[in-house]
C-alpha atoms as a PDB file:
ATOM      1  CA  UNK A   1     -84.100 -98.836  44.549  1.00  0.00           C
ATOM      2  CA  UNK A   2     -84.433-101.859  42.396  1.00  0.00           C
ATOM      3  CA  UNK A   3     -83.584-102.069  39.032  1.00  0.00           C
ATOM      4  CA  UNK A   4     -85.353-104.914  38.276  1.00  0.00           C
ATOM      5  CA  UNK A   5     -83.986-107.781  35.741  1.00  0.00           C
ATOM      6  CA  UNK A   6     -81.418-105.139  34.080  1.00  0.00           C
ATOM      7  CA  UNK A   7     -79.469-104.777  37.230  1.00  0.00           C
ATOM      8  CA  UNK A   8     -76.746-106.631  35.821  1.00  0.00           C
ATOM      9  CA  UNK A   9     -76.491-105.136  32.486  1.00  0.00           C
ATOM     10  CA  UNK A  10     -76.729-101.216  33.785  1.00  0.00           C
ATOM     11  CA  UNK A  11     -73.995-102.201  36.400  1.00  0.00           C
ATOM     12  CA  UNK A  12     -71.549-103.982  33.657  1.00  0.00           C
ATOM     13  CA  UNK A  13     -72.600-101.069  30.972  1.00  0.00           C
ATOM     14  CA  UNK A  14     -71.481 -98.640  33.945  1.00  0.00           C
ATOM     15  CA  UNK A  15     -68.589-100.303  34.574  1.00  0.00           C
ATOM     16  CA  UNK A  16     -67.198-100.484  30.682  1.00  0.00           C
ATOM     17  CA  UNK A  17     -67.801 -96.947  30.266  1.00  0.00           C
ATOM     18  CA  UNK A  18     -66.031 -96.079  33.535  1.00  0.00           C
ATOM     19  CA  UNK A  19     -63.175 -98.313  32.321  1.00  0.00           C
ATOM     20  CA  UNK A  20     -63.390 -97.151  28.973  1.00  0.00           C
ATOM     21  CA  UNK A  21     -62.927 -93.671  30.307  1.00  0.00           C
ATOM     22  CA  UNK A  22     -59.765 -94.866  32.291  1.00  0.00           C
ATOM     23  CA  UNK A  23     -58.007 -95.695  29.551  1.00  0.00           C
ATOM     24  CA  UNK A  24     -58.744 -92.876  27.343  1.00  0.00           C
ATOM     25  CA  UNK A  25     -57.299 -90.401  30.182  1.00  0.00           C
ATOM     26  CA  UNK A  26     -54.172 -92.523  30.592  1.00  0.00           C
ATOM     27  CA  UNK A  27     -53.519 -93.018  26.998  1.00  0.00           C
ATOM     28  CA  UNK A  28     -53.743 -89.239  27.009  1.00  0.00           C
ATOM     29  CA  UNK A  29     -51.502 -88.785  30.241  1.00  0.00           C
ATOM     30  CA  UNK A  30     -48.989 -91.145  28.667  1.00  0.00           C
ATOM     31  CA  UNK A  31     -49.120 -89.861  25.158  1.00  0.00           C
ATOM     32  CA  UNK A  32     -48.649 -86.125  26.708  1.00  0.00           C
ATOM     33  CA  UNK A  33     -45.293 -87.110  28.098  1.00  0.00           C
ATOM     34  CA  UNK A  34     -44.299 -88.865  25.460  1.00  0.00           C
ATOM     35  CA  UNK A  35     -44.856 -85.682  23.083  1.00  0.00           C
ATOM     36  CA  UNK A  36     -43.236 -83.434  26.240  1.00  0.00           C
ATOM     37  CA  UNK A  37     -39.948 -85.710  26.160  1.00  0.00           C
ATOM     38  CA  UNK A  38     -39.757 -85.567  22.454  1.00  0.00           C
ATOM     39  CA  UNK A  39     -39.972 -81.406  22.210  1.00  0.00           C
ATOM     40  CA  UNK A  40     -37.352 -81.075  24.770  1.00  0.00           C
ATOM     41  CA  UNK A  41     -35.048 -83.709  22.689  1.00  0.00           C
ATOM     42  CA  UNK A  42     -35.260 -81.959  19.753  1.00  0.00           C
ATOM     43  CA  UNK A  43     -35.109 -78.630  21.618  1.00  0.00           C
ATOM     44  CA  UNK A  44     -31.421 -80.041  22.737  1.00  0.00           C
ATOM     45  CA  UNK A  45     -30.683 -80.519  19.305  1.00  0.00           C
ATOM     46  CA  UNK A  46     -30.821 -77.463  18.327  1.00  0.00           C
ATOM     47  CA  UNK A  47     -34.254 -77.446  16.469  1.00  0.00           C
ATOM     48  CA  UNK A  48     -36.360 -74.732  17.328  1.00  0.00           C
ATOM     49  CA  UNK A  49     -40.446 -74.357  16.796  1.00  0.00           C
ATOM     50  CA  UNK A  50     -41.724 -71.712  14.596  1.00  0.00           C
ATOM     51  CA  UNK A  51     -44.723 -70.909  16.599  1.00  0.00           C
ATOM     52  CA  UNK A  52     -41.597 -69.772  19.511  1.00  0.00           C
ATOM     53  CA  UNK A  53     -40.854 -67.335  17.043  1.00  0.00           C
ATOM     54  CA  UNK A  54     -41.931 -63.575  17.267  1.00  0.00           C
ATOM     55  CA  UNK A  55     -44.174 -62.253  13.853  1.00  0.00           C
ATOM     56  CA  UNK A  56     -40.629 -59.594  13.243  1.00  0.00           C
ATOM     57  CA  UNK A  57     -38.677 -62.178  12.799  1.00  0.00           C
ATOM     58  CA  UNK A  58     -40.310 -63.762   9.405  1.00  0.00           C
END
């Protein structure tokens, strides 16, 4: 299959979006964990979430 005088540019627009992509899941990975680690801090502390709580006790 030839992609004739584009080859370059489709393989370097491929290769943007698939490193593009990369760093959107990490920063997502990363950013999970750091949200994770921060709940469970404050969770020691003593601070509790209001979407934990049951509807009675409003």
């Amino acid at each position: 299959m030839s992609l004739g005088p584009y080859a370059t540019f489709i393989a370097a627009s491929y290769l943007v979006v698939l490193v593009v992509v990369v760093l959107l899941i990490a920063w997502i990975a990363i950013d999970y964990r750091s949200q994770r680690r921060r709940l469970n801090e404050l969770e020691t502390e003593g601070v509790t979430r209001r979407s934990g709580r049951q509807t009675t006790e409003l």
